[in-house]
C-alpha atoms as a PDB file:
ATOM      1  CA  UNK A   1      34.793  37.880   3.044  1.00  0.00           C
ATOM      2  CA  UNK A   2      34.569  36.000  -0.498  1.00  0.00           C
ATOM      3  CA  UNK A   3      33.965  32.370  -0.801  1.00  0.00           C
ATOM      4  CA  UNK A   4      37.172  30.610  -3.054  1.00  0.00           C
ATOM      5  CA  UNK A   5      35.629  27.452  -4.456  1.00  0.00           C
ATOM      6  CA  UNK A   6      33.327  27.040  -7.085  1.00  0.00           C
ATOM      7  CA  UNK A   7      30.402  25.887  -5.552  1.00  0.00           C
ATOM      8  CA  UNK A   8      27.291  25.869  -7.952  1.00  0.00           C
ATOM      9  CA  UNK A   9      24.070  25.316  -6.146  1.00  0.00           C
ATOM     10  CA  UNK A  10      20.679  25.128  -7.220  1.00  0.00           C
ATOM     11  CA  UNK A  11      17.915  26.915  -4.806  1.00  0.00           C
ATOM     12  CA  UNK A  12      14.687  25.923  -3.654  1.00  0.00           C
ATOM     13  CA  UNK A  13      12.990  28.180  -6.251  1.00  0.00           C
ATOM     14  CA  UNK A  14      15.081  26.414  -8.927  1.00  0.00           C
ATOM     15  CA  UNK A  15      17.399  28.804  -9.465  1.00  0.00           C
ATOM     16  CA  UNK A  16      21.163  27.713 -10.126  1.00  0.00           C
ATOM     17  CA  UNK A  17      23.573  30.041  -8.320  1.00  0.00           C
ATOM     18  CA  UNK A  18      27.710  30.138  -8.037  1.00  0.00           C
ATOM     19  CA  UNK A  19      27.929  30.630  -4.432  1.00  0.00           C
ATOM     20  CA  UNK A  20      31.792  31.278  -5.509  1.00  0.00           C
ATOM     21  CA  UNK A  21      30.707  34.909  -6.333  1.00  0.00           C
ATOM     22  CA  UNK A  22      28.674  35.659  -3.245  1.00  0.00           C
ATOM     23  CA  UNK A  23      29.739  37.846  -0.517  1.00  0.00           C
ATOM     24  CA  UNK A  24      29.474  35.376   3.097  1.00  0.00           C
ATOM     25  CA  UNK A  25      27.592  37.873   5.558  1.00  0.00           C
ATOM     26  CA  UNK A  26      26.683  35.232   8.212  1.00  0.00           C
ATOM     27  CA  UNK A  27      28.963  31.850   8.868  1.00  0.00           C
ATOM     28  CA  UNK A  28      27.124  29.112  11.390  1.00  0.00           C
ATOM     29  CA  UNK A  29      28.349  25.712  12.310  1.00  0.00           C
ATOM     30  CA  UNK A  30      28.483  23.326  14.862  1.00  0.00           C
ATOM     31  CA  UNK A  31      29.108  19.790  14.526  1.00  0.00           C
ATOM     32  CA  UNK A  32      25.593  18.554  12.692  1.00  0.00           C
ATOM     33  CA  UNK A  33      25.347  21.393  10.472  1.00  0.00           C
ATOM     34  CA  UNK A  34      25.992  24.904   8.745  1.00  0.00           C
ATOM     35  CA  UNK A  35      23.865  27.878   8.346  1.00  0.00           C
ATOM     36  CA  UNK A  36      25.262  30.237   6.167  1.00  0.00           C
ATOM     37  CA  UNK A  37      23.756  33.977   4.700  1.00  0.00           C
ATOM     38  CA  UNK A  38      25.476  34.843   1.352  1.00  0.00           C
ATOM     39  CA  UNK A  39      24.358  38.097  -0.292  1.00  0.00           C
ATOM     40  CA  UNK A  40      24.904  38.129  -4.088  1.00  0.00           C
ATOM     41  CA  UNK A  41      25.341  41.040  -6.647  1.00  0.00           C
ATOM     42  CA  UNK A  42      22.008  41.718  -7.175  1.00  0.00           C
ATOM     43  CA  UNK A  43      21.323  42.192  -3.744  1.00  0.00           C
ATOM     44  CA  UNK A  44      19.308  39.147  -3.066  1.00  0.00           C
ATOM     45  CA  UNK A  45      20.359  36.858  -0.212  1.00  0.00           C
ATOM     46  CA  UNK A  46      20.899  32.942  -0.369  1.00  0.00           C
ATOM     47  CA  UNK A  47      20.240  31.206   3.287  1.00  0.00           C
ATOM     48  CA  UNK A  48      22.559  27.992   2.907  1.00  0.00           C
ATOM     49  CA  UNK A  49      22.050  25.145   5.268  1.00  0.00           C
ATOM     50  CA  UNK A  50      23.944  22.326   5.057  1.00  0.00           C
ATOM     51  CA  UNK A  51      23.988  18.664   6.723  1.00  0.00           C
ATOM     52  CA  UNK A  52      27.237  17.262   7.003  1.00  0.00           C
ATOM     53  CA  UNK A  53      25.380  13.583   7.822  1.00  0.00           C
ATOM     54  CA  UNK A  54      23.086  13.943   4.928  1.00  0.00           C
ATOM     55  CA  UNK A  55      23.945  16.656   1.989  1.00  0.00           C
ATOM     56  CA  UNK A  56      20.287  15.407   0.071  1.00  0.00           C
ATOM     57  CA  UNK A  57      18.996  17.455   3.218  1.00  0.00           C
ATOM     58  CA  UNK A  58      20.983  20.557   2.387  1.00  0.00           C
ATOM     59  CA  UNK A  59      18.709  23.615   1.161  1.00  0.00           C
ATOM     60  CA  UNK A  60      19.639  27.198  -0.819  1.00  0.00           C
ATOM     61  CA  UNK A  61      16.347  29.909  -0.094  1.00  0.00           C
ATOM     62  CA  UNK A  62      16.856  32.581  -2.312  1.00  0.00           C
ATOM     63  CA  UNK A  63      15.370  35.550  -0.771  1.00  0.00           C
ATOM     64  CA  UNK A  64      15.012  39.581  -2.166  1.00  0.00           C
ATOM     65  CA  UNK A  65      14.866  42.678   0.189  1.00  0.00           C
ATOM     66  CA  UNK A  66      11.206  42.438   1.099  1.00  0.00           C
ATOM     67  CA  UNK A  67      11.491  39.607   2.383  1.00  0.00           C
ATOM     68  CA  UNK A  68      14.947  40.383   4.388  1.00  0.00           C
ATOM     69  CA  UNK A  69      12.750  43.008   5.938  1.00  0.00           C
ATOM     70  CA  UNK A  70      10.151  40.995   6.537  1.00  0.00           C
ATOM     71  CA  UNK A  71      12.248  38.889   8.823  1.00  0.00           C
ATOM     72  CA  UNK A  72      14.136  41.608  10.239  1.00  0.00           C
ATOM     73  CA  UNK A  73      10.105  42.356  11.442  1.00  0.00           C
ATOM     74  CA  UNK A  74       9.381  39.154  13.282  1.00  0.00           C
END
């Protein structure tokens, strides 16, 4: 599934990112929130969490393959 709108984010390693040209793997929401896994070209993932009361709370973690696995681990 590919995201429609141009959605430029910047992530918590400073890194600005189109989300727009990520692949969604994982789509979480309930009424507070969102938690979101986009994968991108490169094959790095971008966790996206987002506060609907409070989008200066909202965070992009970029994160590579060893670190997927890492969690995949715990």
């Amino acid at each position: 599934m590919m995201i429609t709108d141009s959605e430029i984010v910047t992530t918590t390693c400073g890194r600005q990112l189109d989300l727009s040209t990520t692949e969604l793997v994982i789509e979480r929401s309930n009424s507070l929130f969102s938690y979101n896994i986009h994968k991108l070209k490169s094959g790095e993932y971008v966790i996206a969490e987002k506060f609907y009361a409070n989008p200066f709370n909202n965070r992009y973690i970029l994160l590579n393959d060893d670190q997927i696995e890492m969690l995949r681990n715990l």
